[in-house]
C-alpha atoms as a PDB file:
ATOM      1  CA  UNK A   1      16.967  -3.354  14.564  1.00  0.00           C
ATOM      2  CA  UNK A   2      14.260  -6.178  15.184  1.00  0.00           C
ATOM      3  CA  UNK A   3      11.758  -6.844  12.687  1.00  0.00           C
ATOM      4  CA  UNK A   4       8.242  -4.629  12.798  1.00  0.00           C
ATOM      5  CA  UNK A   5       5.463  -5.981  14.317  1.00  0.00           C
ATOM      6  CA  UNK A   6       3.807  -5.220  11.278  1.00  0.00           C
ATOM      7  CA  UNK A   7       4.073  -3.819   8.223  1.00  0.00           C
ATOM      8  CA  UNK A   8       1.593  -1.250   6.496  1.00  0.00           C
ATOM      9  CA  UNK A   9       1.923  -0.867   2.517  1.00  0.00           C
ATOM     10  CA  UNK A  10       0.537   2.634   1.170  1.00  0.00           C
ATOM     11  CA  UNK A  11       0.502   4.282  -2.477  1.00  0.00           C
ATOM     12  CA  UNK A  12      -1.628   4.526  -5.581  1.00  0.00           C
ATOM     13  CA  UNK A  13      -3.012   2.071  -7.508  1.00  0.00           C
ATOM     14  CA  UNK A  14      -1.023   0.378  -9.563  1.00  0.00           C
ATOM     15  CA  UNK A  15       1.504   0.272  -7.169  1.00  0.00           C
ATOM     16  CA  UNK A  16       1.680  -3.533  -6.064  1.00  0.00           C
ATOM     17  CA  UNK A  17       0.698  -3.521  -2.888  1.00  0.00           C
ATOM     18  CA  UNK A  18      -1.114  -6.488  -3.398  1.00  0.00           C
ATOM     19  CA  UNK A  19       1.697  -7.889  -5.371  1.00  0.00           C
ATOM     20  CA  UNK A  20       4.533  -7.202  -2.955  1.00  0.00           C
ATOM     21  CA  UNK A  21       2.777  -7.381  -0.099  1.00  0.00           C
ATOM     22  CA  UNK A  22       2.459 -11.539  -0.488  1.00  0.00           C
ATOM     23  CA  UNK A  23       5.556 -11.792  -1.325  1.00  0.00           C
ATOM     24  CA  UNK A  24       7.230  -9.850   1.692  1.00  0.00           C
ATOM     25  CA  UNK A  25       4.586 -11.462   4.184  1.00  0.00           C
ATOM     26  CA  UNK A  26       5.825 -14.645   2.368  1.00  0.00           C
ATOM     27  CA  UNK A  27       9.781 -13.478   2.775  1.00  0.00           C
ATOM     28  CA  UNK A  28       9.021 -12.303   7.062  1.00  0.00           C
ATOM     29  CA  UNK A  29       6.763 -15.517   7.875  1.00  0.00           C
ATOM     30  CA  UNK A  30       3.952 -12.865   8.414  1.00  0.00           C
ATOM     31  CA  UNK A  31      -0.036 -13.528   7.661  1.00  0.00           C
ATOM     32  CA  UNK A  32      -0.744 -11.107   4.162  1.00  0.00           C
ATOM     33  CA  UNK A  33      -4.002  -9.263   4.529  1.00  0.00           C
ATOM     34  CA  UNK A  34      -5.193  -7.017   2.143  1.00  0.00           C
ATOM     35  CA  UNK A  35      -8.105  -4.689   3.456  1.00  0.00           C
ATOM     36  CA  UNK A  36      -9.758  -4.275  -0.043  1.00  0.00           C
ATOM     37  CA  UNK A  37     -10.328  -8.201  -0.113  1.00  0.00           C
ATOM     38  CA  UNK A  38     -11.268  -8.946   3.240  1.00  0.00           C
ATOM     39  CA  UNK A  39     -14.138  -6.061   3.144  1.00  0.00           C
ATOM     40  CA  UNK A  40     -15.076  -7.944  -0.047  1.00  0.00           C
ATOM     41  CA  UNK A  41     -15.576 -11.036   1.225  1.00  0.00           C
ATOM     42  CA  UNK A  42     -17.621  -9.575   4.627  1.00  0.00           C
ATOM     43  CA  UNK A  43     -19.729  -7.633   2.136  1.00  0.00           C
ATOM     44  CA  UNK A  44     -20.271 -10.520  -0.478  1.00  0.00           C
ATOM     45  CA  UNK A  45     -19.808  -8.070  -2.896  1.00  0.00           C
ATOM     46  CA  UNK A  46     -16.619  -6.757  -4.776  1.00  0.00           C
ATOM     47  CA  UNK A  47     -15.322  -3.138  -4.021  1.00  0.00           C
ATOM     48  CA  UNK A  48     -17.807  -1.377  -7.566  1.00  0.00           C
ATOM     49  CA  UNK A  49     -20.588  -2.604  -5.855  1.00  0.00           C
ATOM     50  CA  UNK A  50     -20.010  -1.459  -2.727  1.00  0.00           C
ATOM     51  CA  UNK A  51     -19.767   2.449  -4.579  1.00  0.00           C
ATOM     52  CA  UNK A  52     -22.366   1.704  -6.788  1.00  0.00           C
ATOM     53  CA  UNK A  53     -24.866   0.972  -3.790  1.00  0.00           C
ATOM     54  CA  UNK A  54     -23.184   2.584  -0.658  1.00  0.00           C
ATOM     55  CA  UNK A  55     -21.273   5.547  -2.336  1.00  0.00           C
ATOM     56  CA  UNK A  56     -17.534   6.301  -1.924  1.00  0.00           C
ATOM     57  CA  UNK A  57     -18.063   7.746   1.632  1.00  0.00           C
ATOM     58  CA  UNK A  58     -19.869   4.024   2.822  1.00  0.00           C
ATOM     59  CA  UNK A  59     -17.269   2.279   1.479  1.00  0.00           C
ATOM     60  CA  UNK A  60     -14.782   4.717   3.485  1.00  0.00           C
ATOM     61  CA  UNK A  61     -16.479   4.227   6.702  1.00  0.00           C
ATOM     62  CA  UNK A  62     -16.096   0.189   6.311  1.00  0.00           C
ATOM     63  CA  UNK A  63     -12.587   0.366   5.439  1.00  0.00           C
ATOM     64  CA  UNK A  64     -12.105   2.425   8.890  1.00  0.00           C
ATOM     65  CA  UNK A  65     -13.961  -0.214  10.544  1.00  0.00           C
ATOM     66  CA  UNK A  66     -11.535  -2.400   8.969  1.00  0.00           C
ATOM     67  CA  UNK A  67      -8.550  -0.912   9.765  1.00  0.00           C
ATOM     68  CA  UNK A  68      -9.236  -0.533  13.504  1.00  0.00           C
ATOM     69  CA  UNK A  69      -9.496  -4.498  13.440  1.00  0.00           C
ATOM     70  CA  UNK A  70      -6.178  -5.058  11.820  1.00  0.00           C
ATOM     71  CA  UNK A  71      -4.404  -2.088  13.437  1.00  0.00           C
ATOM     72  CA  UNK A  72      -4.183  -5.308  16.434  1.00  0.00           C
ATOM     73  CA  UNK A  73      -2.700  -8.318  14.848  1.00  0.00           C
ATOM     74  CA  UNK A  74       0.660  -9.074  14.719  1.00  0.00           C
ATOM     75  CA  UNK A  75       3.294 -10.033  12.359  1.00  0.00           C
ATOM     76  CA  UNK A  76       1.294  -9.360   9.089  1.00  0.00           C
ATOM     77  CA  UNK A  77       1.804  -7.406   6.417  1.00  0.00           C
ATOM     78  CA  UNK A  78      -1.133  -5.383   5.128  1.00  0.00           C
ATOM     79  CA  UNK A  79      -1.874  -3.957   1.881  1.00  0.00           C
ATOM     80  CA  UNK A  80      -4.362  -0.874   1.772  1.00  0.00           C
ATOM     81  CA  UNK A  81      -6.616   0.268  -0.258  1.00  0.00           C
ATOM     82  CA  UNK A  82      -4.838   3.777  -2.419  1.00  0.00           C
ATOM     83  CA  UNK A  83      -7.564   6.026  -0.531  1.00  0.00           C
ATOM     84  CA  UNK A  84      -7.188   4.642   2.837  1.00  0.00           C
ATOM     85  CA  UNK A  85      -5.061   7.730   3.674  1.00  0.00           C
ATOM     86  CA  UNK A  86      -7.615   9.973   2.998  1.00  0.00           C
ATOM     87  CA  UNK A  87      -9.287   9.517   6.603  1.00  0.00           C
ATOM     88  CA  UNK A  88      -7.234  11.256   9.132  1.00  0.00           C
ATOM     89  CA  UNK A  89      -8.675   8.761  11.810  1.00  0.00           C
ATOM     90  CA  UNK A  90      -6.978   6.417   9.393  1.00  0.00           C
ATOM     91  CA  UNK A  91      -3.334   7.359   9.741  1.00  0.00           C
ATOM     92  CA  UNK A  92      -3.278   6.020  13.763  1.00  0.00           C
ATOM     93  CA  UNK A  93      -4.070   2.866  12.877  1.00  0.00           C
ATOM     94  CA  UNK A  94      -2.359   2.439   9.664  1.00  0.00           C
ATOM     95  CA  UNK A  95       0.749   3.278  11.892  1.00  0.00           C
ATOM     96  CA  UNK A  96      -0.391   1.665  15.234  1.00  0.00           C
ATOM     97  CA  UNK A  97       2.719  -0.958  16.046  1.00  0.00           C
ATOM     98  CA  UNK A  98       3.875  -0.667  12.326  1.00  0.00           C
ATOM     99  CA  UNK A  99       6.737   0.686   9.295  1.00  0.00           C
ATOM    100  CA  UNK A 100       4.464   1.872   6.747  1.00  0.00           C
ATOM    101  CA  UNK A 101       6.438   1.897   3.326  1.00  0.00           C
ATOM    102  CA  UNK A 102       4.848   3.992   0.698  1.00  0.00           C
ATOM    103  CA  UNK A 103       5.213   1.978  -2.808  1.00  0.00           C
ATOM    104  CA  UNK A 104       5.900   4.892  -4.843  1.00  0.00           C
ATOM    105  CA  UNK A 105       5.318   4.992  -8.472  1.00  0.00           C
ATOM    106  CA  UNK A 106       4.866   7.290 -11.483  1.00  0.00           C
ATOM    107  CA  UNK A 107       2.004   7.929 -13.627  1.00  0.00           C
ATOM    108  CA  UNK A 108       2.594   6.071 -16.087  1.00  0.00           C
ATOM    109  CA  UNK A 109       3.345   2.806 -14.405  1.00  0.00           C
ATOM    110  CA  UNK A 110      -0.082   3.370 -12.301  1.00  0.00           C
ATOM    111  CA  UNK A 111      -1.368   3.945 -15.906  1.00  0.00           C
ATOM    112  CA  UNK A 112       0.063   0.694 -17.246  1.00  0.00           C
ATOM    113  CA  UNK A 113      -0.835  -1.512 -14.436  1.00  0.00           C
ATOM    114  CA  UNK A 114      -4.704  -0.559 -14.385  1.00  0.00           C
ATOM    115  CA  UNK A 115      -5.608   0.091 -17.917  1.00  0.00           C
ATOM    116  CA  UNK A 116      -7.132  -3.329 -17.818  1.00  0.00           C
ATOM    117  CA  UNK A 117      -8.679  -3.999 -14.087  1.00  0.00           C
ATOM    118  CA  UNK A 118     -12.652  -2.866 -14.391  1.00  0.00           C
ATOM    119  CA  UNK A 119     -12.362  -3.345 -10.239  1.00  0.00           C
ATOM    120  CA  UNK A 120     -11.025   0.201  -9.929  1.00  0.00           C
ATOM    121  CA  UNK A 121     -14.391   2.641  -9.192  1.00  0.00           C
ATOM    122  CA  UNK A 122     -12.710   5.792  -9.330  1.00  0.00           C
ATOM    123  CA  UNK A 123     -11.113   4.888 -13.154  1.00  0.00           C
ATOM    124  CA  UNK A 124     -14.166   3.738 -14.980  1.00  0.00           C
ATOM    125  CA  UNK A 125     -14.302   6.904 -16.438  1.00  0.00           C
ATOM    126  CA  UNK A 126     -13.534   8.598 -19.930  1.00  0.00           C
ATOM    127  CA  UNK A 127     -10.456  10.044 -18.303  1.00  0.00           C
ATOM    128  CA  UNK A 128      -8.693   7.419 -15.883  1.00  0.00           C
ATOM    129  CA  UNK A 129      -4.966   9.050 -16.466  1.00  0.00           C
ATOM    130  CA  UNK A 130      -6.463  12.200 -15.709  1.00  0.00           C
ATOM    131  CA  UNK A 131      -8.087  10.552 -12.452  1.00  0.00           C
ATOM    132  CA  UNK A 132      -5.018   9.343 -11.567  1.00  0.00           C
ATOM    133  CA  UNK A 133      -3.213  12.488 -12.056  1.00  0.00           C
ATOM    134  CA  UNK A 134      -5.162  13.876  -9.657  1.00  0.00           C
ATOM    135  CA  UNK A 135      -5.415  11.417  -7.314  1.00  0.00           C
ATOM    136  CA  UNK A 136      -1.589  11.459  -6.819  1.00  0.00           C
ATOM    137  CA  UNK A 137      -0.933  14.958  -6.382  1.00  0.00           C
ATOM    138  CA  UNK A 138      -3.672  14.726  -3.403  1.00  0.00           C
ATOM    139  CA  UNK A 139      -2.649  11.590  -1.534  1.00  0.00           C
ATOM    140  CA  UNK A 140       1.050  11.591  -2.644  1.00  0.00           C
ATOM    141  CA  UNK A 141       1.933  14.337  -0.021  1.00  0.00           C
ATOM    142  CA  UNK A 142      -0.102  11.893   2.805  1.00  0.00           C
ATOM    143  CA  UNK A 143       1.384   8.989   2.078  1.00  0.00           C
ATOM    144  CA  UNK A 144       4.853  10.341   2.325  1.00  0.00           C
ATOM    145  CA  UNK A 145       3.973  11.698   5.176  1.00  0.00           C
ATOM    146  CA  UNK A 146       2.817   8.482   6.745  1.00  0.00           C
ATOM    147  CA  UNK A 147       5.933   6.414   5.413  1.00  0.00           C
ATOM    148  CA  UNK A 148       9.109   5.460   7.330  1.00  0.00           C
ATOM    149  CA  UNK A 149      10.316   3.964   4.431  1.00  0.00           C
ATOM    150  CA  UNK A 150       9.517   5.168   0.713  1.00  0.00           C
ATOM    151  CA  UNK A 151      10.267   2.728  -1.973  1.00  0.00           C
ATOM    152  CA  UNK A 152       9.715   3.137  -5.760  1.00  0.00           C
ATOM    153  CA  UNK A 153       8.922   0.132  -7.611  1.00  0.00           C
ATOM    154  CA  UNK A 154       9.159   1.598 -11.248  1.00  0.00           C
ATOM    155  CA  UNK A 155      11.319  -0.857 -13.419  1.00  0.00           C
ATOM    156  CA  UNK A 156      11.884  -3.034 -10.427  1.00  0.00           C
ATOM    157  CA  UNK A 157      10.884  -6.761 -10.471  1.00  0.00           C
ATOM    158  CA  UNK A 158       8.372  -7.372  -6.691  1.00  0.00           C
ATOM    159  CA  UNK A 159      11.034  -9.579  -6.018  1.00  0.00           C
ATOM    160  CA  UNK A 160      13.445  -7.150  -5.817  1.00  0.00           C
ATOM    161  CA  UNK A 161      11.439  -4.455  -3.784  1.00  0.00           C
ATOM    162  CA  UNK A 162      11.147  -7.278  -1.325  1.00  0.00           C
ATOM    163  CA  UNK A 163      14.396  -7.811  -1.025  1.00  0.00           C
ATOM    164  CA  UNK A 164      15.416  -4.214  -0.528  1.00  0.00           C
ATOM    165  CA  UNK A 165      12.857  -3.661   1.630  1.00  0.00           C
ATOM    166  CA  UNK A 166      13.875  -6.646   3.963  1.00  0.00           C
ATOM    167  CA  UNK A 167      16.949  -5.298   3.848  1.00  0.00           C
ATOM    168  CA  UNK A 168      15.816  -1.359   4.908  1.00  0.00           C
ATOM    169  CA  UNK A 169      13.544  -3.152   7.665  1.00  0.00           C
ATOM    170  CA  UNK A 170      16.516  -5.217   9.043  1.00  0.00           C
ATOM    171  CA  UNK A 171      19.890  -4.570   8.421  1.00  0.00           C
ATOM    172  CA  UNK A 172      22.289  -7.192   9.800  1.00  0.00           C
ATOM    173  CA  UNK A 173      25.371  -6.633   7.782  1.00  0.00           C
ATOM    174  CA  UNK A 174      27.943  -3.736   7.321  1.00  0.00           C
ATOM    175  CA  UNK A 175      27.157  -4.540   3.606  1.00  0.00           C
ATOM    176  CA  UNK A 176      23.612  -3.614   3.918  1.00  0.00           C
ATOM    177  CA  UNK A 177      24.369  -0.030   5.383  1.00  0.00           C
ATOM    178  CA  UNK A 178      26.608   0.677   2.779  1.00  0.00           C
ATOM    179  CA  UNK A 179      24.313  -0.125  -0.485  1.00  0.00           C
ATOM    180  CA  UNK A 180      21.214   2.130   1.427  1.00  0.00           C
ATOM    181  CA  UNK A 181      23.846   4.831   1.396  1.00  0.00           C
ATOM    182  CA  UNK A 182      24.571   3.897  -2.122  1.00  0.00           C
ATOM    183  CA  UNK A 183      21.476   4.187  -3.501  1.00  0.00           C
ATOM    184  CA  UNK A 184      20.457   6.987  -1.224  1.00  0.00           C
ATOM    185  CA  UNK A 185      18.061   7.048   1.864  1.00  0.00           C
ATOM    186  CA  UNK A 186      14.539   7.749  -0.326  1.00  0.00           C
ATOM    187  CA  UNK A 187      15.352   5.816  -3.784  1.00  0.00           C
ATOM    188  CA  UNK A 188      15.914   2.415  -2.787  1.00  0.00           C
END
């Protein structure tokens, strides 16, 4: 199996798409591009803004816009925003020329990993476990959907989901067959 011409990273917040996503672009020799970010820097304003002024359904409609611009370039590896597979116009394009690996994690990683980060709309809120709780059990079911390749990330270093994931992408060795079988076809 060749390599993708791109790759499309899904899941929750918290999940490190961001994170990974560098990383593996880094690992492939792929451009990173991370949809939140680049509508940031179009907008000149950060992603809180953007719902403060434009609501959650404005900021939806420019991260479509977005998408259907990077559903075209090759050999990157793009990080989405958690909600981007809320859009059903969205899931062509996220999977337009692409493996989209859903970066699975539990609650209370996601928990963990955004207690701190005030540039999270939908968590500034009395309640952001609750928000989160809720969140997953809508969009989990879409971004497995979407996935060709799930991979959890609790208690794994990024380095190490990069690796596997390289690995699940391209396969070159007897040994590499043998250790997805290992650790079975949805838990690597």
């Amino acid at each position: 199996m060749s390599l993708p011409k791109r790759v499309v990273l899904v899941g929750p917040m918290g999940a490190g798409k961001s994170t990974i996503g560098r990383m593996l672009a880094k690992e492939l020799g792929y451009r990173f591009l991370d949809s939140d970010r680049i509508i940031e820097d179009r907008c000149g304003a950060n992603i809180p803004w953007i719902f403060d002024v434009e609501g959650e359904e404005g900021f939806r409609q420019r991260e479509t816009a977005m998408l259907e611009e990077l559903s075209t370039e090759p050999k990157t590896v793009l990080a989405t925003g958690g909600g981007a597979v809320m859009r059903t116009e969205n899931h062509p394009l996220l999977k337009k020329d692409a493996v989209v690996v859903y970066l699975k994690t539990s609650l209370e990683q996601q928990v963990e990993r955004t207690r701190r980060d005030r540039n999270r709309p939908l968590l500034q809120n009395d309640d952001p476990e609750g928000v989160l709780r809720k969140l997953f059990s809508i969009r989990d079911p879409l971004y497995t959907g979407l996935a060709d390749i799930i991979m959890y990330t609790d208690r794994k270093s990024p380095r190490l989901v990069v690796r596997q994931l390289v690995n699940r992408m391209n396969p070159r060795t007897p040994r590499h067959k043998r250790q997805v079988r290992k650790e079975g076809r949805n838990h690597v």
